[in-house]
PDB file of N, CA and C in Angstrom:
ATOM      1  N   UNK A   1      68.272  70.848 119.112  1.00  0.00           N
ATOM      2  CA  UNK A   1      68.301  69.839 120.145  1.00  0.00           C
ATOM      3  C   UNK A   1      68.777  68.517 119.577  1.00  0.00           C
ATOM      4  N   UNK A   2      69.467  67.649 120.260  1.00  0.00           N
ATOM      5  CA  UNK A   2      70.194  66.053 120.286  1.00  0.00           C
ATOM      6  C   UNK A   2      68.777  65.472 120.397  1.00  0.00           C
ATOM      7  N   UNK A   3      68.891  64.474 119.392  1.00  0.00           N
ATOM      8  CA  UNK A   3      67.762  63.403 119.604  1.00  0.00           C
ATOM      9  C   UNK A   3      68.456  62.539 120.164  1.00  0.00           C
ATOM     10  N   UNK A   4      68.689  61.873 120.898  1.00  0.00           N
ATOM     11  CA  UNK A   4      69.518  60.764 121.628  1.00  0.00           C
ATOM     12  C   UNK A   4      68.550  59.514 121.521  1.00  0.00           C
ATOM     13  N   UNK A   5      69.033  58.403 121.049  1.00  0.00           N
ATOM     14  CA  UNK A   5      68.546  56.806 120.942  1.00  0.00           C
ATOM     15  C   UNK A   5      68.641  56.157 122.371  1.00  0.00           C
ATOM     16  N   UNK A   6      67.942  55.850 122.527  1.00  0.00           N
ATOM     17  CA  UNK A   6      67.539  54.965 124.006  1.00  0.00           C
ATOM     18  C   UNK A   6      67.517  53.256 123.439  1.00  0.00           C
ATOM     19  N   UNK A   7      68.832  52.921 124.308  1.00  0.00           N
ATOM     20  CA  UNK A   7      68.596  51.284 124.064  1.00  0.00           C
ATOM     21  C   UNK A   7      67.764  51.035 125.070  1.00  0.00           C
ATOM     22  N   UNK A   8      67.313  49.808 124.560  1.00  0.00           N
ATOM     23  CA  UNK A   8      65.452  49.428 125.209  1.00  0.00           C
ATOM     24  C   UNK A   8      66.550  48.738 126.525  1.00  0.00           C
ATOM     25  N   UNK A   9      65.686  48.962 127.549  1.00  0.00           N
ATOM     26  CA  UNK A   9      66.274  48.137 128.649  1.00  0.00           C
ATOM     27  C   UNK A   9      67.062  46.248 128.828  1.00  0.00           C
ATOM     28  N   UNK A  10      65.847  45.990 128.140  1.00  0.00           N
ATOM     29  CA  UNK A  10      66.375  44.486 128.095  1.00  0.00           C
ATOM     30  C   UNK A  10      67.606  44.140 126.988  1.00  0.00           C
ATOM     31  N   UNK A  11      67.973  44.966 126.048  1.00  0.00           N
ATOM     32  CA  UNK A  11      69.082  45.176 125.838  1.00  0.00           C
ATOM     33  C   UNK A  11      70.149  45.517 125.947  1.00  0.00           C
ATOM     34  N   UNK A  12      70.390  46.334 127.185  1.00  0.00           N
ATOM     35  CA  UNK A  12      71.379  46.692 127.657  1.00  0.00           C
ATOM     36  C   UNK A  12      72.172  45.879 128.560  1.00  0.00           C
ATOM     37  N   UNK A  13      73.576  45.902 128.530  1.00  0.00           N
ATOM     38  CA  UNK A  13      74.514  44.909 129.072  1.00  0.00           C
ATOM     39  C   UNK A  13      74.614  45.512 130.755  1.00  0.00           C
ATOM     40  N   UNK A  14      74.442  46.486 131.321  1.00  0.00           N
ATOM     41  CA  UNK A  14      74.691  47.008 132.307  1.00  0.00           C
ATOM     42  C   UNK A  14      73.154  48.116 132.590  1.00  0.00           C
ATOM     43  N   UNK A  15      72.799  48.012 134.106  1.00  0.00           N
ATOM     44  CA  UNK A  15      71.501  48.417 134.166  1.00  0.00           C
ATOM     45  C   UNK A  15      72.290  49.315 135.253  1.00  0.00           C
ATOM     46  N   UNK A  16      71.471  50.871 135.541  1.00  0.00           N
ATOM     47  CA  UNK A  16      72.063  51.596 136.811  1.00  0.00           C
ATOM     48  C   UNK A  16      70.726  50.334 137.899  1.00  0.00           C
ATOM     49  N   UNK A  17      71.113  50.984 139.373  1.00  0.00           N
ATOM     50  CA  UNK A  17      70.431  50.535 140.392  1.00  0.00           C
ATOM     51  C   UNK A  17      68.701  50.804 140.154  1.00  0.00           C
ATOM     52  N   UNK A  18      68.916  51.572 139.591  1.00  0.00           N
ATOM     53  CA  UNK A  18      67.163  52.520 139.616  1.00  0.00           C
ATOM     54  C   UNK A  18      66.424  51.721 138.235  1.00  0.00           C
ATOM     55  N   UNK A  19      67.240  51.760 137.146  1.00  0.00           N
ATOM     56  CA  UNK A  19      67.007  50.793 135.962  1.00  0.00           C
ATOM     57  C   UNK A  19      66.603  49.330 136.422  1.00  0.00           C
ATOM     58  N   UNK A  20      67.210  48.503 137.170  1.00  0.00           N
ATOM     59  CA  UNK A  20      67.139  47.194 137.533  1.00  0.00           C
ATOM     60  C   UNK A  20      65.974  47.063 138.455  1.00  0.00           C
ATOM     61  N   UNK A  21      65.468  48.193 139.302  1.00  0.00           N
ATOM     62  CA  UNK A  21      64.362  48.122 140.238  1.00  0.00           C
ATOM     63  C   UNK A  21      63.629  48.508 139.206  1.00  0.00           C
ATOM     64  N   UNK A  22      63.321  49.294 138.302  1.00  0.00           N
ATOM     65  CA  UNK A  22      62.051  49.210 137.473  1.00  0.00           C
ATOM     66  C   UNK A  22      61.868  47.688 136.699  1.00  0.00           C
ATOM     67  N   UNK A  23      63.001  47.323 136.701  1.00  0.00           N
ATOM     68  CA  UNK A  23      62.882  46.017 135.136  1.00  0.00           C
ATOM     69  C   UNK A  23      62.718  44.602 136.010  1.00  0.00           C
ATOM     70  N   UNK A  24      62.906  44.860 137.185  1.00  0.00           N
ATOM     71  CA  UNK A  24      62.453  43.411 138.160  1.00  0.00           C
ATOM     72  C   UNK A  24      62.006  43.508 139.208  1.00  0.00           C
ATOM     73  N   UNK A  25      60.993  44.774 139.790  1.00  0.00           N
ATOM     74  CA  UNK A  25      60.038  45.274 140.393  1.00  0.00           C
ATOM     75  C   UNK A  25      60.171  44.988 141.910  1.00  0.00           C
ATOM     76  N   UNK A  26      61.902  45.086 141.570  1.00  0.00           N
ATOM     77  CA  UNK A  26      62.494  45.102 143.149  1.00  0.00           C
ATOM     78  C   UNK A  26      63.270  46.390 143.886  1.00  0.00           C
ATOM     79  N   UNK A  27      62.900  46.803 145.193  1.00  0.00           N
ATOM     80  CA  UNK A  27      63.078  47.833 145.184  1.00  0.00           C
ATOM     81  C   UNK A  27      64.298  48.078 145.600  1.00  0.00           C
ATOM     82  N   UNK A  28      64.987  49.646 144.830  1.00  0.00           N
ATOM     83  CA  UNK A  28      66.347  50.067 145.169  1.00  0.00           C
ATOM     84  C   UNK A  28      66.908  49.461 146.280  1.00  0.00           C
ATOM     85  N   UNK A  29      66.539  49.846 147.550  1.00  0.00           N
ATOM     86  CA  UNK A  29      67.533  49.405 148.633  1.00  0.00           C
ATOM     87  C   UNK A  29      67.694  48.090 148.863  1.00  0.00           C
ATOM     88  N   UNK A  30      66.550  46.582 148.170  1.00  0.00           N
ATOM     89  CA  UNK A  30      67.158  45.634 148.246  1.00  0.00           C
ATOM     90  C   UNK A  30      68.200  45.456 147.121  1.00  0.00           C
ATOM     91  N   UNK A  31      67.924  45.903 145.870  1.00  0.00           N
ATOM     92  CA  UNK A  31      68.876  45.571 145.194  1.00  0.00           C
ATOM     93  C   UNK A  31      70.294  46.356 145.502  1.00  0.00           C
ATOM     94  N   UNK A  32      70.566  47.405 146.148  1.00  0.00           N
ATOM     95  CA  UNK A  32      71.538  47.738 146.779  1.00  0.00           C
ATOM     96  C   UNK A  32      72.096  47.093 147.883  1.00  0.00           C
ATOM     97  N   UNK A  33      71.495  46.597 148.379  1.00  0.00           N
ATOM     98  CA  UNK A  33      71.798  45.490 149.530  1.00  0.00           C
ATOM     99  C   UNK A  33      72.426  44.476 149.136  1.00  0.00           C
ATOM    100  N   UNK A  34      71.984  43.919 148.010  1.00  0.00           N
ATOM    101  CA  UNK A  34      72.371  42.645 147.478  1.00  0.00           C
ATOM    102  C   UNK A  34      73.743  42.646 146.509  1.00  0.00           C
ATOM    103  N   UNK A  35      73.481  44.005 146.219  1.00  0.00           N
ATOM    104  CA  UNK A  35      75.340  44.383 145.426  1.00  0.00           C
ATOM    105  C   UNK A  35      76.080  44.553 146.865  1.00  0.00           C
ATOM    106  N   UNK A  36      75.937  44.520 147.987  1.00  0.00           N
ATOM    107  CA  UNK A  36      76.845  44.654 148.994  1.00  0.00           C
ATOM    108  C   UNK A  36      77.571  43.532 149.321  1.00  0.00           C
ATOM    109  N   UNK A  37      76.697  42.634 148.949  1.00  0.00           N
ATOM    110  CA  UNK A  37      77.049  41.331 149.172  1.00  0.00           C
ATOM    111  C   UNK A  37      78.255  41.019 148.469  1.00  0.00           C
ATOM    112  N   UNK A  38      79.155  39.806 149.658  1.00  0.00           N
ATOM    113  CA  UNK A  38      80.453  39.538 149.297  1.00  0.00           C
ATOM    114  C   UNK A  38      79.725  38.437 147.831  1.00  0.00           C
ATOM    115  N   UNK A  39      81.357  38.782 147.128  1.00  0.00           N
ATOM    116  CA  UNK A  39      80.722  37.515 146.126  1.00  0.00           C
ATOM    117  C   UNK A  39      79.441  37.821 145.019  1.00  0.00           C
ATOM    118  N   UNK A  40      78.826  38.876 144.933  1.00  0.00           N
ATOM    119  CA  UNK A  40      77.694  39.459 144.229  1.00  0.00           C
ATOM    120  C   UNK A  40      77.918  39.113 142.814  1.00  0.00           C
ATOM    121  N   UNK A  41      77.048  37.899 142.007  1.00  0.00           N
ATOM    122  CA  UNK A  41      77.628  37.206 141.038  1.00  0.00           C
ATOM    123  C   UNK A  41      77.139  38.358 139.683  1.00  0.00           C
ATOM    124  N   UNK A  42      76.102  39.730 140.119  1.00  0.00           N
ATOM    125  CA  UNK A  42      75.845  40.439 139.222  1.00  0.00           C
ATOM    126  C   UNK A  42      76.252  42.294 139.242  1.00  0.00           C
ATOM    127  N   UNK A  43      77.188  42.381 139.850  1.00  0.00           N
ATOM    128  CA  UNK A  43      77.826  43.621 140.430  1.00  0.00           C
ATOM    129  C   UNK A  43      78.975  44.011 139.774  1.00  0.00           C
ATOM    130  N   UNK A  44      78.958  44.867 139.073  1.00  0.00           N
ATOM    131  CA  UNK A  44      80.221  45.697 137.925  1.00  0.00           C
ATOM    132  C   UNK A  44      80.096  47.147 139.096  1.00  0.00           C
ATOM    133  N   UNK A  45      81.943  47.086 139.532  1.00  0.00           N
ATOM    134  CA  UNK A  45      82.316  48.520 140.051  1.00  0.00           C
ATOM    135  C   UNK A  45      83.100  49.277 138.752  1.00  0.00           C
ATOM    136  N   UNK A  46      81.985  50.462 138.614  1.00  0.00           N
ATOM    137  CA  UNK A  46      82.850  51.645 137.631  1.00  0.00           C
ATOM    138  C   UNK A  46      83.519  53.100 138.545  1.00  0.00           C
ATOM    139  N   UNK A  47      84.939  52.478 138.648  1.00  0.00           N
ATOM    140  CA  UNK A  47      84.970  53.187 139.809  1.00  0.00           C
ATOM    141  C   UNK A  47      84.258  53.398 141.031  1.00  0.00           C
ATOM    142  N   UNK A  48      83.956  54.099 141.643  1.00  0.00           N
ATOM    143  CA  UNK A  48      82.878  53.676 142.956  1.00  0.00           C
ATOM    144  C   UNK A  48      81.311  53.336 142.407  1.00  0.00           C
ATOM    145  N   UNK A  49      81.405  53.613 141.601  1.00  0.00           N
ATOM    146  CA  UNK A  49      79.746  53.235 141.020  1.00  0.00           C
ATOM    147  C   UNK A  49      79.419  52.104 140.858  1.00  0.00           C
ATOM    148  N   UNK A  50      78.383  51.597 141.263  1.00  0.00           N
ATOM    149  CA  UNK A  50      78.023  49.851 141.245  1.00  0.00           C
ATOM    150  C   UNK A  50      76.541  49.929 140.021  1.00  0.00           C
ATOM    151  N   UNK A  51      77.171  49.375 139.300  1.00  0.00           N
ATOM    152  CA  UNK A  51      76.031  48.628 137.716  1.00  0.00           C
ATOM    153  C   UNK A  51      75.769  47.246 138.369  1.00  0.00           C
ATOM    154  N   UNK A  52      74.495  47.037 137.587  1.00  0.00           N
ATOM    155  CA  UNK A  52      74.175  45.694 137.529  1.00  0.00           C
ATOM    156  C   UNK A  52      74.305  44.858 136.044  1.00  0.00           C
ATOM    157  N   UNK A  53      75.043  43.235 136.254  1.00  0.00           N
ATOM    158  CA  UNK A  53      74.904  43.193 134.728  1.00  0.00           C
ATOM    159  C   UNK A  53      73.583  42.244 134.748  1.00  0.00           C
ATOM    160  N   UNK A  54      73.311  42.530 133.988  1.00  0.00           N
ATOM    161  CA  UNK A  54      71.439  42.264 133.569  1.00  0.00           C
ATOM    162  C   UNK A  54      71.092  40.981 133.056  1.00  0.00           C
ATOM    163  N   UNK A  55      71.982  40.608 132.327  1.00  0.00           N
ATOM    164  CA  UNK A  55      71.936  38.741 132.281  1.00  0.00           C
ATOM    165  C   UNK A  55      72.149  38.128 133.504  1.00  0.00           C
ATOM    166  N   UNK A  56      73.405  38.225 134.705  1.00  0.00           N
ATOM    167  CA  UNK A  56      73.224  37.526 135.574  1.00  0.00           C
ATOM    168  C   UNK A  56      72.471  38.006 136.862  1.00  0.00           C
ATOM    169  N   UNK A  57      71.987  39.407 136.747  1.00  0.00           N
ATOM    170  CA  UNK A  57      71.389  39.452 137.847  1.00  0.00           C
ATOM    171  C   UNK A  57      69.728  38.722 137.107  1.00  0.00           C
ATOM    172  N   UNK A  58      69.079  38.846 135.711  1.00  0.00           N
ATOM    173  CA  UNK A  58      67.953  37.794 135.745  1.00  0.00           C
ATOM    174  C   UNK A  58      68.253  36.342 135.859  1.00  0.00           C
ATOM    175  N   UNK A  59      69.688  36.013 136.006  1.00  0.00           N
ATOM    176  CA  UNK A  59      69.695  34.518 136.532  1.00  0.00           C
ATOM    177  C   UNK A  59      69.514  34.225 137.705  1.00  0.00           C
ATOM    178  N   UNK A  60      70.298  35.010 138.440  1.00  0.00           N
ATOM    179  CA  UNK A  60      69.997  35.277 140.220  1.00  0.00           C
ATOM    180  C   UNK A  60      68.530  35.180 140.583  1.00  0.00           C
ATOM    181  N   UNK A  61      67.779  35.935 139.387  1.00  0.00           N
ATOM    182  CA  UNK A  61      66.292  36.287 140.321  1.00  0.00           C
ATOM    183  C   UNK A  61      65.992  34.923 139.594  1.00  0.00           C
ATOM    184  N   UNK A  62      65.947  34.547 138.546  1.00  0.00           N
ATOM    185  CA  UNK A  62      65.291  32.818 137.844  1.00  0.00           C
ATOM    186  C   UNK A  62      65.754  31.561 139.265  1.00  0.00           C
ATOM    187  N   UNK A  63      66.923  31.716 139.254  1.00  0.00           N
ATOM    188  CA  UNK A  63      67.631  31.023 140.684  1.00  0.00           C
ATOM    189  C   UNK A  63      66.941  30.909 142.041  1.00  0.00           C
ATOM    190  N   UNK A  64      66.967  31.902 142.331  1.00  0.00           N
ATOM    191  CA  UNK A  64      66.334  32.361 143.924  1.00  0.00           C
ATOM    192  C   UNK A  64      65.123  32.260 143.853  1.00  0.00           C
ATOM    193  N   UNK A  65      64.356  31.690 145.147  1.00  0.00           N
ATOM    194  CA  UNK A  65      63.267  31.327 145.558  1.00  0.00           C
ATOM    195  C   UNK A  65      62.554  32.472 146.764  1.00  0.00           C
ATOM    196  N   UNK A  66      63.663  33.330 147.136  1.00  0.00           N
ATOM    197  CA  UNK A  66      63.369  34.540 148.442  1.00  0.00           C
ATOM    198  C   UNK A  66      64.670  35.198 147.974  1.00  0.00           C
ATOM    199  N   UNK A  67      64.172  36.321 148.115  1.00  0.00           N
ATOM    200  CA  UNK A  67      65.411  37.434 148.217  1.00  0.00           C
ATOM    201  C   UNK A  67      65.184  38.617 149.223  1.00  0.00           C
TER     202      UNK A  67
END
């Protein structure tokens, strides 16, 4: 068997949707909601796949007062 290394979350440059709702205890469909958004200052498309990048989406949440 592959032992595979797990970068710790808060290190990683790109979070999936499900990653970012565990690490800022917000749930999937808002944070999917909020990558819909025009202008989404923390939204990487990999091909149709939407990442979050993890430095500016914790600026967004430091920023925002309601989401």
């Amino acid at each position: 068997m592959e032992n595979k290394v797990r970068v710790p979350i808060h290190l990683k440059l790109t979070l999936t949707i499900k990653e970012a709702a565990e690490y800022s205890n917000i749930g999937i469909n808002k944070i999917d909601a909020l990558l819909k958004q025009p202008n989404c200052p923390f939204v990487l498309f990999v091909g149709t796949r939407k990442l979050v990048k993890r430095r500016e989406f914790e600026e967004y949440i430091r920023r925002e007062l309601i989401i």
